[in-house]
N, C-alpha and C. Protein backbone atom coordinates (compact mmCIF):
# COMPACT_ATOMS: atom_id res chain seq x y z
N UNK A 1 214.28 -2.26 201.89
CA UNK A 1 213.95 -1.25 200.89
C UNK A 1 215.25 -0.53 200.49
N UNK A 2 215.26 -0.66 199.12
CA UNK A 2 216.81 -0.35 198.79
C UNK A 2 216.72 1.85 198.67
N UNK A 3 217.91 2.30 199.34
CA UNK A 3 217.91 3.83 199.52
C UNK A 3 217.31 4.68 198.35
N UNK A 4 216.60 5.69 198.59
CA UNK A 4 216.29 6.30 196.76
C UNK A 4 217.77 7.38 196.41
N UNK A 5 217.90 7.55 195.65
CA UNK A 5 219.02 8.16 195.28
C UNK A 5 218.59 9.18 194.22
N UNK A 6 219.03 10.78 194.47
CA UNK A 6 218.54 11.23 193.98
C UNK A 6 219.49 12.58 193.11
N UNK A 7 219.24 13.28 193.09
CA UNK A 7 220.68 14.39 192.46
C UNK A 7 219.79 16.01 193.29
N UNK A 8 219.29 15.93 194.13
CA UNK A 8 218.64 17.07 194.41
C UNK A 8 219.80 18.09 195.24
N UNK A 9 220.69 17.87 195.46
CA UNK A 9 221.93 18.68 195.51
C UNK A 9 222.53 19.36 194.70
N UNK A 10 222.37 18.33 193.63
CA UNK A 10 223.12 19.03 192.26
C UNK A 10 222.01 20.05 191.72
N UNK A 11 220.69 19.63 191.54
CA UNK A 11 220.03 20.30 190.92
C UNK A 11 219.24 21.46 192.06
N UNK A 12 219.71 21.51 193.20
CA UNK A 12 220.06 22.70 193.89
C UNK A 12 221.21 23.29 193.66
N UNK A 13 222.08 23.52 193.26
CA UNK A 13 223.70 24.45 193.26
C UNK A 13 222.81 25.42 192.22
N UNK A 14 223.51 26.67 192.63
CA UNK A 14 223.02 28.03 191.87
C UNK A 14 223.78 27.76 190.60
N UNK A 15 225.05 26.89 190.26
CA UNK A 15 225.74 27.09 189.19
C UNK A 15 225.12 26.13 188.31
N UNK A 16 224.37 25.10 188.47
CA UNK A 16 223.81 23.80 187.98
C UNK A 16 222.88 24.98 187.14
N UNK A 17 221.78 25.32 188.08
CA UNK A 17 220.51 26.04 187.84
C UNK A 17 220.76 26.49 186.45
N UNK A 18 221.86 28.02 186.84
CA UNK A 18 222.35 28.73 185.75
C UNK A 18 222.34 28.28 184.41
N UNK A 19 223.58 27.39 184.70
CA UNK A 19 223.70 26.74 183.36
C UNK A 19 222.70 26.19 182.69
N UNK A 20 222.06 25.76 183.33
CA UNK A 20 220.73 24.83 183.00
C UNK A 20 219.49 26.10 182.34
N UNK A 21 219.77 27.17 183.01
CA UNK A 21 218.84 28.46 182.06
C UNK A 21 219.47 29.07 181.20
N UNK A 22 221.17 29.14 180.85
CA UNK A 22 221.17 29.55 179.95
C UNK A 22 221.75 28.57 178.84
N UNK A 23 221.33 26.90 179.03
CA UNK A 23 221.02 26.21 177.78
C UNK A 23 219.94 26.24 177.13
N UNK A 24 218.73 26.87 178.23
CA UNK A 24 217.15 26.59 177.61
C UNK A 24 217.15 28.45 177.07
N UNK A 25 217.65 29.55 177.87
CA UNK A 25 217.89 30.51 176.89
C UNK A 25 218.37 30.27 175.29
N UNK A 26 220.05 29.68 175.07
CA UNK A 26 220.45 29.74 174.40
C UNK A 26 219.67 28.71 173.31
N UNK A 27 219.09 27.63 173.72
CA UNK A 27 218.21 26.74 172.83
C UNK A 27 217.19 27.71 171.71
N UNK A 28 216.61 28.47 172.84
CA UNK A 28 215.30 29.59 172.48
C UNK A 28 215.91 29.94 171.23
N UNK A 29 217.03 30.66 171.64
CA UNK A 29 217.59 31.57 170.59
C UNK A 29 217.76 31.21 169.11
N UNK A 30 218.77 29.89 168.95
CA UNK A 30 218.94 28.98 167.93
C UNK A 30 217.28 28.94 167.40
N UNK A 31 216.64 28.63 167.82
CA UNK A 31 215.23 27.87 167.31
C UNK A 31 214.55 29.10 166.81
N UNK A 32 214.73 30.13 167.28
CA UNK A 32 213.74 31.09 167.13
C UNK A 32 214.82 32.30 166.13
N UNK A 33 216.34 32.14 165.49
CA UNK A 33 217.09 32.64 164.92
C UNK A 33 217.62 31.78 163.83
N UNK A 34 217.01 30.41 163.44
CA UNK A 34 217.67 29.32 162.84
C UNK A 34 218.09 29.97 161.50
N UNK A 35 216.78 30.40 160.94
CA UNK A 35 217.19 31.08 159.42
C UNK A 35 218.65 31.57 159.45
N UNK A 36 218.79 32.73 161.06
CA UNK A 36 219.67 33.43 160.05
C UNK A 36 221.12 32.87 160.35
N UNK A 37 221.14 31.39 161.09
CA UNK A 37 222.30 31.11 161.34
C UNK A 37 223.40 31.79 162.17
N UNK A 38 222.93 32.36 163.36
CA UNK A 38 223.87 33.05 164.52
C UNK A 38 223.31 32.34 165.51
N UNK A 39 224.86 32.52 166.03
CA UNK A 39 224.61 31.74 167.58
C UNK A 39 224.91 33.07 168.74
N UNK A 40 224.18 32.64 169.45
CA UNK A 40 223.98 34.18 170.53
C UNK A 40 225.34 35.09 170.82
N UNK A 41 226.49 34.44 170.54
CA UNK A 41 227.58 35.17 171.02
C UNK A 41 227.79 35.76 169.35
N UNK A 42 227.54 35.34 168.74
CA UNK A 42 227.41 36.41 167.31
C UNK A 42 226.77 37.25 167.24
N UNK A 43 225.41 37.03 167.84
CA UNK A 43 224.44 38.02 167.70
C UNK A 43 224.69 38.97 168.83
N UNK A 44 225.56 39.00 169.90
CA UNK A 44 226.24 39.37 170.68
C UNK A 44 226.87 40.90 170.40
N UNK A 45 228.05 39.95 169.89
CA UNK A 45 228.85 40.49 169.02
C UNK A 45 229.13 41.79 168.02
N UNK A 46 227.50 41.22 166.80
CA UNK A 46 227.40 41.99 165.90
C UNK A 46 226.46 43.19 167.08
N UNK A 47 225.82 42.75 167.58
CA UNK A 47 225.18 43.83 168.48
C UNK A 47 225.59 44.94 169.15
N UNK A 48 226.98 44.53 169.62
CA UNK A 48 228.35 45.36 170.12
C UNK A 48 229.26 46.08 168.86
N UNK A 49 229.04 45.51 168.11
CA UNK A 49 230.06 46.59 166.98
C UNK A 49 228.93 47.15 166.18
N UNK A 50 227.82 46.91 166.27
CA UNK A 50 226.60 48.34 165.81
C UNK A 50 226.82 49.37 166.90
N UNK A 51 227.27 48.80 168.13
CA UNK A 51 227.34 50.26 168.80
C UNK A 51 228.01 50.95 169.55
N UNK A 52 229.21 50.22 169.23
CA UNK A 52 230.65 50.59 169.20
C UNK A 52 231.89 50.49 167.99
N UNK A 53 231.30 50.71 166.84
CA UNK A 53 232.20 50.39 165.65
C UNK A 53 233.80 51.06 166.22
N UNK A 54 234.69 49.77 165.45
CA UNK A 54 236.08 50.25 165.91
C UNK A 54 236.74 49.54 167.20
N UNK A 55 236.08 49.24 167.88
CA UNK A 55 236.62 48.18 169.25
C UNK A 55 237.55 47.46 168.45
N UNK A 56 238.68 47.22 169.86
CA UNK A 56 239.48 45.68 168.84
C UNK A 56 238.76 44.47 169.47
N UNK A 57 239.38 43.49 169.00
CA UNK A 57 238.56 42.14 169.68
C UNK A 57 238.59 41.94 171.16
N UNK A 58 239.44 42.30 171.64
CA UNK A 58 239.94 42.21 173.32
C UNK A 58 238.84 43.06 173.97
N UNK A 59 238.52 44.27 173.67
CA UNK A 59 237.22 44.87 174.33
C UNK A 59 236.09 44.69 173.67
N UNK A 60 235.79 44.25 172.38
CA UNK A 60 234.80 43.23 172.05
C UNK A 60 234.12 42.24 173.02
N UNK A 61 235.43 41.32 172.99
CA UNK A 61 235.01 39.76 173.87
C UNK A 61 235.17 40.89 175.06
N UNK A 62 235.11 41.47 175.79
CA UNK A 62 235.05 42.09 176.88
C UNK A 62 233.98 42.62 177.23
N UNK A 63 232.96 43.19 176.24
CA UNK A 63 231.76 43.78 176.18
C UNK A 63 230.81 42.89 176.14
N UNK A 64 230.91 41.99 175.30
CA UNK A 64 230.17 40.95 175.24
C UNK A 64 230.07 39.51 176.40
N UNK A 65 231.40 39.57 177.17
CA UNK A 65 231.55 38.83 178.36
C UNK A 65 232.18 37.00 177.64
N UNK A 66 233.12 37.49 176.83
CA UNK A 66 233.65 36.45 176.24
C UNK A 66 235.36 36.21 176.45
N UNK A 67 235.89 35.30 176.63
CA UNK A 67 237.21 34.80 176.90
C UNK A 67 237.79 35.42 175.53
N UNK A 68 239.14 35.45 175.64
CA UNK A 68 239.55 36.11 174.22
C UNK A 68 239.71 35.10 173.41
N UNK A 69 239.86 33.49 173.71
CA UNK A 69 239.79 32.19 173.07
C UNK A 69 238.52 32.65 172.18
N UNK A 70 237.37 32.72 172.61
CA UNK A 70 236.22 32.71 172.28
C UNK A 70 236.11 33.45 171.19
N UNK A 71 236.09 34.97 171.79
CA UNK A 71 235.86 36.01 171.14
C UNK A 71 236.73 36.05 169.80
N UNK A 72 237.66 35.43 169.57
CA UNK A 72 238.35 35.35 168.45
C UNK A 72 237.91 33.96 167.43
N UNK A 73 237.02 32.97 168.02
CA UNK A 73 236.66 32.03 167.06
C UNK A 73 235.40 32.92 166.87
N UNK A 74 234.46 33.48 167.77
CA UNK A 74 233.57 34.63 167.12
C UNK A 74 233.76 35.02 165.84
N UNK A 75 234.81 36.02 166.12
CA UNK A 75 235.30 37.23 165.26
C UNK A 75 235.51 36.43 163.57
N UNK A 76 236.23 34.71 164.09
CA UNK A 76 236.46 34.44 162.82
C UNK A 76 235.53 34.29 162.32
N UNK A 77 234.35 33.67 162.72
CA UNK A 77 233.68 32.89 162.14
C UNK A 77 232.35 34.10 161.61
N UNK A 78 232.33 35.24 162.24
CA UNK A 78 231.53 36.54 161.49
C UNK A 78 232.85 37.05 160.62
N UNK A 79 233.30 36.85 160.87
CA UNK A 79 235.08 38.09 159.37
C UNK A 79 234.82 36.45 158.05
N UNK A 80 234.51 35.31 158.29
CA UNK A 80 234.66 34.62 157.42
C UNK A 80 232.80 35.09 155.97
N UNK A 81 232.34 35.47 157.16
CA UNK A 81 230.92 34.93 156.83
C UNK A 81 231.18 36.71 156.16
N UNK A 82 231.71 37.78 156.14
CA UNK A 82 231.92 39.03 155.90
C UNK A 82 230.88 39.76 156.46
N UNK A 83 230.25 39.44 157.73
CA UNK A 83 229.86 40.07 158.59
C UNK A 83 230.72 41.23 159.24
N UNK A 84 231.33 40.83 159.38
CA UNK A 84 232.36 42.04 159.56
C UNK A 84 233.60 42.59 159.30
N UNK A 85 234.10 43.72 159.52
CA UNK A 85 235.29 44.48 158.56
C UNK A 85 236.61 44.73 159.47
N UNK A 86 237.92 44.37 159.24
CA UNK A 86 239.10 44.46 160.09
C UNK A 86 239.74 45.32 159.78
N UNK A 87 239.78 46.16 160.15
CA UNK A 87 240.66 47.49 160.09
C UNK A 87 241.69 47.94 160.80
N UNK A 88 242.83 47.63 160.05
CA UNK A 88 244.49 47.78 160.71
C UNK A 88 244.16 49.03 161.67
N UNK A 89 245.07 48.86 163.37
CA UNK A 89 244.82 49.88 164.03
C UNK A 89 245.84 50.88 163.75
N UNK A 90 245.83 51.77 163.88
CA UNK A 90 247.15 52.58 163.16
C UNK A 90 248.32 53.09 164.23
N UNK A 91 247.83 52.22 165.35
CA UNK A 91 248.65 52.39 166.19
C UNK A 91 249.65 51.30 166.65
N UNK A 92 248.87 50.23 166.16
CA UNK A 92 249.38 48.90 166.64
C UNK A 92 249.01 48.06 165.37
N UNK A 93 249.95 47.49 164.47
CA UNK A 93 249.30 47.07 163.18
C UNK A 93 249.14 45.55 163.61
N UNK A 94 249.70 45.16 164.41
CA UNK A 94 249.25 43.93 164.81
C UNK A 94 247.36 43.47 165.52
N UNK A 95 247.05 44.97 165.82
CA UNK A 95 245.98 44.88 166.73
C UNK A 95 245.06 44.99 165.78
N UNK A 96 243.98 44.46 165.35
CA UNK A 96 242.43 44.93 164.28
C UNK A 96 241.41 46.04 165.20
N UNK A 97 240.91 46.88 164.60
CA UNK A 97 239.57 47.53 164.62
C UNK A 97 238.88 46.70 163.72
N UNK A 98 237.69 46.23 164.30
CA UNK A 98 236.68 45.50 164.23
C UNK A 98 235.26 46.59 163.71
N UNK A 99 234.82 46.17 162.81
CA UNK A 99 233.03 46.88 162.48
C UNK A 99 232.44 46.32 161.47
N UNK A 100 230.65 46.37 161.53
CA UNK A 100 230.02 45.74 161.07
C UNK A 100 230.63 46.20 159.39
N UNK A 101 230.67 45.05 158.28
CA UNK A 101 229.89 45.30 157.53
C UNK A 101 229.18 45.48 156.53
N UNK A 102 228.38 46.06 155.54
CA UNK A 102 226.82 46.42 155.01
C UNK A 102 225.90 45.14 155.40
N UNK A 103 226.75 44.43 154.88
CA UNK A 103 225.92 42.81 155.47
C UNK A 103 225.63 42.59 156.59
N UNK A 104 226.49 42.61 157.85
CA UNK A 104 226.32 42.82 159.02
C UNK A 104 225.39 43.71 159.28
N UNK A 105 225.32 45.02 159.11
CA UNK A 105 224.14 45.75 159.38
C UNK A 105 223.01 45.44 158.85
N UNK A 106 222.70 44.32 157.94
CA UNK A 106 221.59 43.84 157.11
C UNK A 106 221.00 42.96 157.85
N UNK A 107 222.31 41.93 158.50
CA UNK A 107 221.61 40.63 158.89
C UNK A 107 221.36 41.51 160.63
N UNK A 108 222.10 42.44 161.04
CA UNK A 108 221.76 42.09 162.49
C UNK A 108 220.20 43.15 162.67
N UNK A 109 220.53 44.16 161.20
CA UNK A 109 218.30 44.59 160.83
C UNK A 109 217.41 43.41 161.00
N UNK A 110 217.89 42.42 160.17
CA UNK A 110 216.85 41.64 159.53
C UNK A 110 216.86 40.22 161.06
N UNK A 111 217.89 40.23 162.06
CA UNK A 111 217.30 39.12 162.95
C UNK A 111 217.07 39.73 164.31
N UNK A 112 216.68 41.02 164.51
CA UNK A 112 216.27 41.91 165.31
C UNK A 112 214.70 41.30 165.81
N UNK A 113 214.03 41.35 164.89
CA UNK A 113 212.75 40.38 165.51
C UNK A 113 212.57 39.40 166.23
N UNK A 114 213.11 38.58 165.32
CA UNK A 114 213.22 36.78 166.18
C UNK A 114 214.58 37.16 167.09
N UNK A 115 215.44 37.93 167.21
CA UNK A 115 215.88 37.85 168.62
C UNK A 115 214.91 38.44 169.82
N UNK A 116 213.64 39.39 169.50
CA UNK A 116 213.08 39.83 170.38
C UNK A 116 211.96 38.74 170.90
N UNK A 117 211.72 37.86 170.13
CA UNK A 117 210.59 36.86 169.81
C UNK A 117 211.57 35.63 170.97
N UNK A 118 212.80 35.39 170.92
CA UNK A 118 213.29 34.78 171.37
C UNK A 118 213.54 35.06 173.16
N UNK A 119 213.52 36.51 172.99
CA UNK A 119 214.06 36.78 174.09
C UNK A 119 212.48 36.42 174.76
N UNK A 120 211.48 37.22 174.44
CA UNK A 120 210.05 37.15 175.44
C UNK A 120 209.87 35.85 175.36
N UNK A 121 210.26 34.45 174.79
CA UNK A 121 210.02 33.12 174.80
C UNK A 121 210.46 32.72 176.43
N UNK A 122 211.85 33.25 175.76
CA UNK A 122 212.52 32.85 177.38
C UNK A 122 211.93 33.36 178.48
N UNK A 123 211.46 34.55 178.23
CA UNK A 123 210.73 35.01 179.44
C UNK A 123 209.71 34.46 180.12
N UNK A 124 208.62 34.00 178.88
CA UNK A 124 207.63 33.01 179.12
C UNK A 124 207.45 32.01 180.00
N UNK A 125 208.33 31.97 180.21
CA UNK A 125 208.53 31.06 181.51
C UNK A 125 208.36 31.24 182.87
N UNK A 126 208.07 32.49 183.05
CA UNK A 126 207.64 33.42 184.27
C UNK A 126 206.73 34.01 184.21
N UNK A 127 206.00 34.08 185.67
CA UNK A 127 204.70 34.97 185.58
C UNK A 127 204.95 36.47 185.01
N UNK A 128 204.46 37.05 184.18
CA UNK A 128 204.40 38.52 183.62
C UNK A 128 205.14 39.52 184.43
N UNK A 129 205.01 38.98 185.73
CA UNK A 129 204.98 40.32 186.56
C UNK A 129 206.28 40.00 187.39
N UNK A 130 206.74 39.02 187.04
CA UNK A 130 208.37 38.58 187.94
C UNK A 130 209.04 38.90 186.89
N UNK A 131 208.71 39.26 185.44
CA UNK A 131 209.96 39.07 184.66
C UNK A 131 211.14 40.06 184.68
N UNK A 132 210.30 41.74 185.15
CA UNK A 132 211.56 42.43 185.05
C UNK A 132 212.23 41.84 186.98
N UNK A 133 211.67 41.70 187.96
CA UNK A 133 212.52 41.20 188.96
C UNK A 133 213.26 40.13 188.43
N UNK A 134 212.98 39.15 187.83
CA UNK A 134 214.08 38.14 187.77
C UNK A 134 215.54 38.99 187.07
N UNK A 135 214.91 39.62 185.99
CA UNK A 135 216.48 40.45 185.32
C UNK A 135 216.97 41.10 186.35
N UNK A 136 216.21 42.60 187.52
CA UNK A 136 217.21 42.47 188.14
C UNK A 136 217.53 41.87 189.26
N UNK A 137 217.26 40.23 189.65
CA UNK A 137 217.82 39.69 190.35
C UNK A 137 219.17 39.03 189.64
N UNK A 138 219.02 38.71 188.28
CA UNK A 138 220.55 38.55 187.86
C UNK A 138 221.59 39.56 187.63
N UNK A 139 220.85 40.52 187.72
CA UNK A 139 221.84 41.60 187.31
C UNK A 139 222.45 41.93 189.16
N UNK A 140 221.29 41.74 189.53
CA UNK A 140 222.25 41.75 191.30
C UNK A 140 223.18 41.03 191.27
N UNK A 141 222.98 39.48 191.31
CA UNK A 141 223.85 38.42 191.10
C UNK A 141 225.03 38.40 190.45
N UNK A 142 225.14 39.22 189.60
CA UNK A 142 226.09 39.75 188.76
C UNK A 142 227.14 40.78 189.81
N UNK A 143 226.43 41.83 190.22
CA UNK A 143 227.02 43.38 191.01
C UNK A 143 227.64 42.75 192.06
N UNK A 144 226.68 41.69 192.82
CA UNK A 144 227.79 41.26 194.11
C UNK A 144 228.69 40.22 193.84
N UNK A 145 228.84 39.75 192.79
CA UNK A 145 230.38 39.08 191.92
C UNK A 145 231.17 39.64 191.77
N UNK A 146 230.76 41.30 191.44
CA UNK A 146 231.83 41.93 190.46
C UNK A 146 232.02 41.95 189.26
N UNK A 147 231.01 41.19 188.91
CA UNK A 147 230.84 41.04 187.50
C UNK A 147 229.81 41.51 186.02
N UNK A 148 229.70 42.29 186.75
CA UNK A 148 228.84 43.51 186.00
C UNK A 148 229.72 43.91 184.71
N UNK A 149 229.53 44.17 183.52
CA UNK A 149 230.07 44.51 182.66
C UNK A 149 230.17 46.17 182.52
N UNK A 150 231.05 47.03 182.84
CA UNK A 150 230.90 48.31 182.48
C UNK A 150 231.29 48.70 181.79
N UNK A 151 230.86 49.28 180.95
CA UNK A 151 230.92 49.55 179.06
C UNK A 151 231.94 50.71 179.11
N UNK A 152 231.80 51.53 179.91
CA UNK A 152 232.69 52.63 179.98
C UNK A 152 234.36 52.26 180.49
N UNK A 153 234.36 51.58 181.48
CA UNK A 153 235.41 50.83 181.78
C UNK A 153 236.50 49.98 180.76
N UNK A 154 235.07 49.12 179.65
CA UNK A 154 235.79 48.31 178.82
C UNK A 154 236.44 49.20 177.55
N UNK A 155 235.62 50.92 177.32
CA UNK A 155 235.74 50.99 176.35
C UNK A 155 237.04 52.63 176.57
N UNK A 156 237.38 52.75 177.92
CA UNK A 156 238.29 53.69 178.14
C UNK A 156 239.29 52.61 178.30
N UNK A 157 239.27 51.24 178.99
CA UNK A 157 241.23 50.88 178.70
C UNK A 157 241.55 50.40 177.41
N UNK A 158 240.37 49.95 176.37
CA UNK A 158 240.75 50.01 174.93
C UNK A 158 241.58 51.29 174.27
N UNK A 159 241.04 52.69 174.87
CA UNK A 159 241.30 53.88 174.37
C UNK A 159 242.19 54.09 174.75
N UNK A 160 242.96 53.65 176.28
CA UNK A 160 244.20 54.11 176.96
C UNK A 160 245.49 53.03 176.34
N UNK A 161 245.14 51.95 175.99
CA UNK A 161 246.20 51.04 175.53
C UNK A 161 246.53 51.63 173.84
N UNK A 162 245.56 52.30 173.54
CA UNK A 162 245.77 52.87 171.82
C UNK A 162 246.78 54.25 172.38
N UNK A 163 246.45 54.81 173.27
CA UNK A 163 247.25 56.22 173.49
C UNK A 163 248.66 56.27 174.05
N UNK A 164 248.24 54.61 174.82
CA UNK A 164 249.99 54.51 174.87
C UNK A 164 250.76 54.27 174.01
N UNK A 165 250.18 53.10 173.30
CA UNK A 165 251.03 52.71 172.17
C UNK A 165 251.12 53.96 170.92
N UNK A 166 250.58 54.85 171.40
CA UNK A 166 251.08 55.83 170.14
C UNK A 166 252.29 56.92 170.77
N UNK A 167 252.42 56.66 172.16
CA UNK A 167 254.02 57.30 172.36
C UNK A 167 255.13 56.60 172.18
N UNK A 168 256.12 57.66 171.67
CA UNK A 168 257.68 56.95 171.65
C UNK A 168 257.64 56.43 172.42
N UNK A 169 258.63 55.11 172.54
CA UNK A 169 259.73 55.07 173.67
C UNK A 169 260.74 55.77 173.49
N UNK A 170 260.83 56.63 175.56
CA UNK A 170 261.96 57.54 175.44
C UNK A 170 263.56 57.15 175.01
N UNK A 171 263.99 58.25 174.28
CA UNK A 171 265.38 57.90 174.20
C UNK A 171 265.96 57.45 175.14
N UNK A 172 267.33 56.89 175.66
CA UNK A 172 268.58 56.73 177.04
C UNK A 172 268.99 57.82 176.86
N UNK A 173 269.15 58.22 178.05
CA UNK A 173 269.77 59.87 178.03
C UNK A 173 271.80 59.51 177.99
N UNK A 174 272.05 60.17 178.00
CA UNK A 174 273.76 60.46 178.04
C UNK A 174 274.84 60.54 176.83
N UNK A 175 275.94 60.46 176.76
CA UNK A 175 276.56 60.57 175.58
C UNK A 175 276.28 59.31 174.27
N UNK A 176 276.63 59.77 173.38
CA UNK A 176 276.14 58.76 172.39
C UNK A 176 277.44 58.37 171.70
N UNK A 177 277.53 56.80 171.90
CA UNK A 177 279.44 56.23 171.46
C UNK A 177 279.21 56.44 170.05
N UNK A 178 280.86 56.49 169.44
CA UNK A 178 280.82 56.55 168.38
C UNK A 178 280.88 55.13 168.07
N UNK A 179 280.45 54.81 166.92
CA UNK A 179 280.94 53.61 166.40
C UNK A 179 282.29 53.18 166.13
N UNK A 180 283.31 52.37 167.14
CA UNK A 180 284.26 52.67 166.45
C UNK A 180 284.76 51.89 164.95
N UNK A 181 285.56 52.15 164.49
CA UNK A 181 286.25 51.71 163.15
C UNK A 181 287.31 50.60 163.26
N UNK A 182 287.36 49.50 163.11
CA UNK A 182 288.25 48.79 163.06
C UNK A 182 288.97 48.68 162.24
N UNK A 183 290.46 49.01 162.96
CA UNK A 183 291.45 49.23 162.16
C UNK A 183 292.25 50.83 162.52
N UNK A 184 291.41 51.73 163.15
CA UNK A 184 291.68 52.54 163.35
C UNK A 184 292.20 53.10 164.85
């Protein structure tokens, strides 16, 4: 009798699992958001600059739990669609302030439903009464990682990197050479 061979290792690992729920999350989403053409880290996204207008992208993809690779094909691909508005930082002209908008605030009104429709889909999948334990069993899962997102955290070293960059650098202290003159 030839051995059975099976993958029940793999499809035991907590990281297999994961992934594997948040393709059938992220599936939900698409299917149940198709009209309006966002993919969850957009809808993310625009969700985070309704309620933080002004973030740059770095505490953006930070809020949202995105690589800055990411968070910047995001950013393009809502700044292309004029979902959202780039606003030179005035501290750092290299750096953007990021915010929804009118459109952005239109589309992320108008797919507010079918993201809620999407979200209880996913839920559906659980008895009624496990659903808020399962959230916070991921959100545990999260705390003993360290990987909890804290909004206050992400959104004071945004504020502290703007306050530095708006001080001089100090002068060198001591005498100041003259230039000399050649020839003289």
């Amino acid at each position: 009798m030839a051995p059975r061979h099976t993958l029940e290792d793999l499809y035991g690992r907590p990281g297999f699992l994961l992934k594997r729920c948040h393709q059938v999350a992220a599936g939900i989403f698409l299917d149940e958001c198709s009209k309006f053409n966002v993919t969850p880290s957009q809808h993310g996204c625009l969700s985070a600059l309704h309620e933080f207008p002004g973030v740059d992208q770095i505490a953006l993809g930070r809020l949202v739990g995105l690589d800055r690779s990411t968070a910047g094909l995001v950013i393009k691909a809502l700044s292309r669609r004029k979902l959202i508005d780039r606003v030179v930082n005035r501290y750092d002209k290299r750096r953007m302030r990021l915010k929804l908008s009118p459109a952005g605030e239109q589309l992320l009104h108008a797919i507010g439903p079918a993201a809620a429709q999407a979200k209880d889909r996913v839920l559906r999948g659980l008895p009624r009464e496990s659903r808020a334990a399962f959230l916070d069993m991921l959100k545990a899962f999260l705390a003993g990682h360290d990987a909890l997102i804290n909004v206050d955290d992400v959104l004071a070293s945004s504020m502290n990197i703007d306050a530095s960059e708006n001080k001089k650098a100090p002068r060198p202290r001591g005498k100041r050479r003259r230039a000399s003159i050649s020839g003289s």
